[in-house]
C-alpha atoms as a PDB file:
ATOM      1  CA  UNK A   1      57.778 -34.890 -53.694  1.00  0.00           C
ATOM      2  CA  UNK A   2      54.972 -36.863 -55.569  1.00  0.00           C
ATOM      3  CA  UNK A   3      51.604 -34.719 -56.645  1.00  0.00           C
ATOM      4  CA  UNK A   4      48.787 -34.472 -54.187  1.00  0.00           C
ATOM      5  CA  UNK A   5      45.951 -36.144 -55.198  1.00  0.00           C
ATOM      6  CA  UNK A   6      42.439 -35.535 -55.149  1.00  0.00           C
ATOM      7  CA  UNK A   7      39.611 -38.057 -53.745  1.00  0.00           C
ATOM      8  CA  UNK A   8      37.746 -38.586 -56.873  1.00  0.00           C
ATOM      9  CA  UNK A   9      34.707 -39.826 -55.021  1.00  0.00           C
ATOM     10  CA  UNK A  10      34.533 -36.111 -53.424  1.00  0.00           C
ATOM     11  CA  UNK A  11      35.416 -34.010 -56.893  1.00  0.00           C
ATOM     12  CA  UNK A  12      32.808 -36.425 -58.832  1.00  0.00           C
ATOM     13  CA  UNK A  13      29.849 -35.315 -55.745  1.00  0.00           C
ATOM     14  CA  UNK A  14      30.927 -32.035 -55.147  1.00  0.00           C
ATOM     15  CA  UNK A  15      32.032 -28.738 -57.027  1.00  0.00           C
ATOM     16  CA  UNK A  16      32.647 -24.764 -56.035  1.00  0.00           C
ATOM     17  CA  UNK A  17      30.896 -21.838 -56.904  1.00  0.00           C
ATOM     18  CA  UNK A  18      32.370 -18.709 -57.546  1.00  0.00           C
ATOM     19  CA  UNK A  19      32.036 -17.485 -54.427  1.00  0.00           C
ATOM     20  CA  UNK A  20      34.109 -20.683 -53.051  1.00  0.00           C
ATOM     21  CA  UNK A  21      30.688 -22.419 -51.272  1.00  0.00           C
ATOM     22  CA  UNK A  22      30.579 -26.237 -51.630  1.00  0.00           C
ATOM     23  CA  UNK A  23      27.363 -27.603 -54.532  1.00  0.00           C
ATOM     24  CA  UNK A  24      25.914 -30.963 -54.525  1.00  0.00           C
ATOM     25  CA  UNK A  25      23.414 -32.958 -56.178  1.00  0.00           C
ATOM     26  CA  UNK A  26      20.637 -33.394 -53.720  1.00  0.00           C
ATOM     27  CA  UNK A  27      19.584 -37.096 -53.155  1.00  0.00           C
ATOM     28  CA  UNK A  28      16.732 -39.246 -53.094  1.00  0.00           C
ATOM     29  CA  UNK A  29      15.545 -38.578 -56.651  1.00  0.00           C
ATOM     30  CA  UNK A  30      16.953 -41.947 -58.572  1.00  0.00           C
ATOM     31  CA  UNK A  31      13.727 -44.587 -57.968  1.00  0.00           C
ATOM     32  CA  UNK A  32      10.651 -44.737 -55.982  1.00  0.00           C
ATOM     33  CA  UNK A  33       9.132 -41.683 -57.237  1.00  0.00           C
ATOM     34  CA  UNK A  34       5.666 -42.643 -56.977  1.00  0.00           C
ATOM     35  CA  UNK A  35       5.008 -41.967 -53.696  1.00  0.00           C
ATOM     36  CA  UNK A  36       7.096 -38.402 -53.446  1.00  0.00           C
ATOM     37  CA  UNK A  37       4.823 -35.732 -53.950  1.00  0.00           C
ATOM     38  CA  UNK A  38       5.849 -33.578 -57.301  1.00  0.00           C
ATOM     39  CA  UNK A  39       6.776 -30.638 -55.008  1.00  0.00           C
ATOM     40  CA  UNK A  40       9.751 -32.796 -53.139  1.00  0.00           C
ATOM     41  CA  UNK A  41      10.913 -33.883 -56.862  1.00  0.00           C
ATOM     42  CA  UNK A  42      10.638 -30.588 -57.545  1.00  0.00           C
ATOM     43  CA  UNK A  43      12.817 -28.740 -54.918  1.00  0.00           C
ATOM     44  CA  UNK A  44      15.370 -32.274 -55.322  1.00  0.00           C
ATOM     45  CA  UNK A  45      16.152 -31.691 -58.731  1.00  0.00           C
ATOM     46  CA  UNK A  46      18.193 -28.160 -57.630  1.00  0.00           C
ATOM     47  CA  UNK A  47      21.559 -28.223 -56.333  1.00  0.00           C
ATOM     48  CA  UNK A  48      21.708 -28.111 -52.501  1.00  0.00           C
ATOM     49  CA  UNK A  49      24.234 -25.437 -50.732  1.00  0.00           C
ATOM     50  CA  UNK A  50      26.419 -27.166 -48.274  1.00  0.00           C
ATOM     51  CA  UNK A  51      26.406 -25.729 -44.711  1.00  0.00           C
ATOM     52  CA  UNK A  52      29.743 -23.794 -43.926  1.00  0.00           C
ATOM     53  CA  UNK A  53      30.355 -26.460 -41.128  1.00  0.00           C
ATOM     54  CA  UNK A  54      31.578 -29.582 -43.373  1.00  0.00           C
ATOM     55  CA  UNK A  55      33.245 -26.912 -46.043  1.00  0.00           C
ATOM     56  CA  UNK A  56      36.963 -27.331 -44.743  1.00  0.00           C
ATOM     57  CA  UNK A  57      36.641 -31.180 -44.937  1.00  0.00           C
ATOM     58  CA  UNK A  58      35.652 -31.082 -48.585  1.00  0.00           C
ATOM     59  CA  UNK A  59      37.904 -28.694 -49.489  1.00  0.00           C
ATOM     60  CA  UNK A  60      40.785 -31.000 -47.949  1.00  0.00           C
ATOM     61  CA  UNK A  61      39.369 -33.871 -49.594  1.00  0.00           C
ATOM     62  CA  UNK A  62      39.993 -31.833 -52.998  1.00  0.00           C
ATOM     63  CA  UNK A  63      43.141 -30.688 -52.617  1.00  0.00           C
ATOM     64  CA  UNK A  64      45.136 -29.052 -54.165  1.00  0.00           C
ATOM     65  CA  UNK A  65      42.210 -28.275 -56.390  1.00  0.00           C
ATOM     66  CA  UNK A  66      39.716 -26.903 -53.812  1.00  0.00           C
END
């Protein structure tokens, strides 16, 4: 049986903590920054948590490495 592959898209946007939750770059911080207030650049530039509901489907997207 041939290796299982992972979805590169998903392992280059996502990657597990420790404690096996799901981090992501948050977006909307690439161009038009003039007009975002420097407290929404500020809270964009840490990693966002993702919610426990779309955790299986990443993790099946990274198999066997999830």
């Amino acid at each position: 049986m041939p290796k299982m592959k992972t979805k590169k898209s998903a392992a280059k946007r996502f990657s597990f903590t420790g404690t096996g939750k799901v981090k992501y770059k948050k977006q909307n911080l690439r161009h038009i920054l003039t007009k975002k207030s420097t407290k929404r650049k500020r809270n964009l530039r840490h990693a966002g948590i993702l919610s426990d509901d779309n955790v299986p489907a990443i993790r099946k997207q990274m198999l066997p490495y999830g």
